[in-house]
Protein backbone atom coordinates (compact mmCIF):
# COMPACT_ATOMS: atom_id res chain seq x y z
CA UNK A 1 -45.40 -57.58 0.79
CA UNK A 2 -44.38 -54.30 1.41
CA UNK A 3 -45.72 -50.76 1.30
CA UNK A 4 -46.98 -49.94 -1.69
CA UNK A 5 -47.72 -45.84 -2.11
CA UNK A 6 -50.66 -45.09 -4.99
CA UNK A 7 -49.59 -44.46 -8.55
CA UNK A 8 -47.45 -41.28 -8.78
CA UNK A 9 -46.46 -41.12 -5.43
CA UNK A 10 -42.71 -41.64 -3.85
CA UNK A 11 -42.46 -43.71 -1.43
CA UNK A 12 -41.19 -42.47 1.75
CA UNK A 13 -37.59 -43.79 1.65
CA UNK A 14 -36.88 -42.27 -2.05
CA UNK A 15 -38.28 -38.94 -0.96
CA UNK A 16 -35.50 -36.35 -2.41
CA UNK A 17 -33.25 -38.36 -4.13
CA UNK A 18 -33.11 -39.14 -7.52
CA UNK A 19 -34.02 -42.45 -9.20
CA UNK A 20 -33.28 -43.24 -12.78
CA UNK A 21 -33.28 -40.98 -15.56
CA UNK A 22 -35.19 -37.27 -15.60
CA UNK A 23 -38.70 -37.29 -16.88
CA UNK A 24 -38.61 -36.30 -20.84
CA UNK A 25 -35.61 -36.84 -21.28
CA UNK A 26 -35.00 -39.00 -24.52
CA UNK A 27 -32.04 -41.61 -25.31
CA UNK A 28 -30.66 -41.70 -28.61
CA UNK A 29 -29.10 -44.92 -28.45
CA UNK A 30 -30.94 -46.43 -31.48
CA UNK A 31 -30.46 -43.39 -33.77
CA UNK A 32 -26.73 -43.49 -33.27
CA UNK A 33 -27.15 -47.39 -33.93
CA UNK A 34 -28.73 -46.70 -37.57
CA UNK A 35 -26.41 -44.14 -38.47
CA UNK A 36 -22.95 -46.13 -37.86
CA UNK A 37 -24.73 -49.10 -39.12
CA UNK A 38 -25.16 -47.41 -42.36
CA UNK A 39 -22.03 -45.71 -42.32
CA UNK A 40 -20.44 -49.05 -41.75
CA UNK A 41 -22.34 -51.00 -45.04
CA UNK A 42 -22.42 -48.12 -47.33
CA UNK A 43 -20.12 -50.04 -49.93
CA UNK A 44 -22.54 -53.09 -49.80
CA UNK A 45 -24.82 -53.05 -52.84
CA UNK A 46 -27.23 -55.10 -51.25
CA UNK A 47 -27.23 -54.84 -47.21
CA UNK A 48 -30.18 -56.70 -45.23
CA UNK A 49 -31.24 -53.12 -43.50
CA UNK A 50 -32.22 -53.86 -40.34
CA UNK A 51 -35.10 -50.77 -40.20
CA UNK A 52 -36.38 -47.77 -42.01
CA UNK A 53 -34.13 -45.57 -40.06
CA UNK A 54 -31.50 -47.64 -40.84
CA UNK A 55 -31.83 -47.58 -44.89
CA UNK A 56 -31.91 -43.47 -44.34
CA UNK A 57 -28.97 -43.49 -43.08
CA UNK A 58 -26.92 -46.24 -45.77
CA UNK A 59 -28.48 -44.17 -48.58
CA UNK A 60 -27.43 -40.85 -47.12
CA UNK A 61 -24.09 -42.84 -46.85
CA UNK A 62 -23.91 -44.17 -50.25
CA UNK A 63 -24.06 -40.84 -51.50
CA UNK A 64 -22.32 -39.13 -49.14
CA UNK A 65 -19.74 -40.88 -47.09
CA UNK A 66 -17.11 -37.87 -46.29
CA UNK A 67 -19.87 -35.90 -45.35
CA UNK A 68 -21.48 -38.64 -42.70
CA UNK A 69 -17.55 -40.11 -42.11
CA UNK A 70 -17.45 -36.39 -40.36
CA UNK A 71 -20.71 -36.03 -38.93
CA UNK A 72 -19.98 -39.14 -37.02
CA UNK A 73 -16.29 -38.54 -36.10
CA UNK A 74 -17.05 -35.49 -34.41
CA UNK A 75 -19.38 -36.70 -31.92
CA UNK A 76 -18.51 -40.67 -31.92
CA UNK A 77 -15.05 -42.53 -32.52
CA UNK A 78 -14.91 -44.84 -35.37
């Protein structure tokens, strides 16, 4: 077994390089999930929603589509 520094300290080999991603910083990969999901069943009149976050976004879609079609397009290609 190897060297082992205490909690919250780098060990010597890693010292000023960067590992993984910044602390605080936040991935959005499950919002975008939900929102094309929805987009994507909005015509269904009775989907199996996977989450809450999820049904948000289909009803948001069912009564808007244009307005989430655009939403989406700009920042993701459907």
């Amino acid at each position: 077994m190897g060297f082992r520094p205490p909690k919250g300290v780098r060990p010597p080999q890693l010292e000023g390089k960067r590992t993984g991603r910044p602390r605080k910083s936040k991935n959005f990969a499950s919002a975008w999930r939900d929102a094309i999901w929805g987009f994507e069943h909005h015509d269904e009149d009775y989907a199996v929603v996977p989450n809450a976050a999820a049904w948000l976004w289909w009803t948001f879609a069912r009564y808007y589509p244009a307005v989430l079609y655009e939403f989406l397009k700009d920042f993701r290609k459907l």
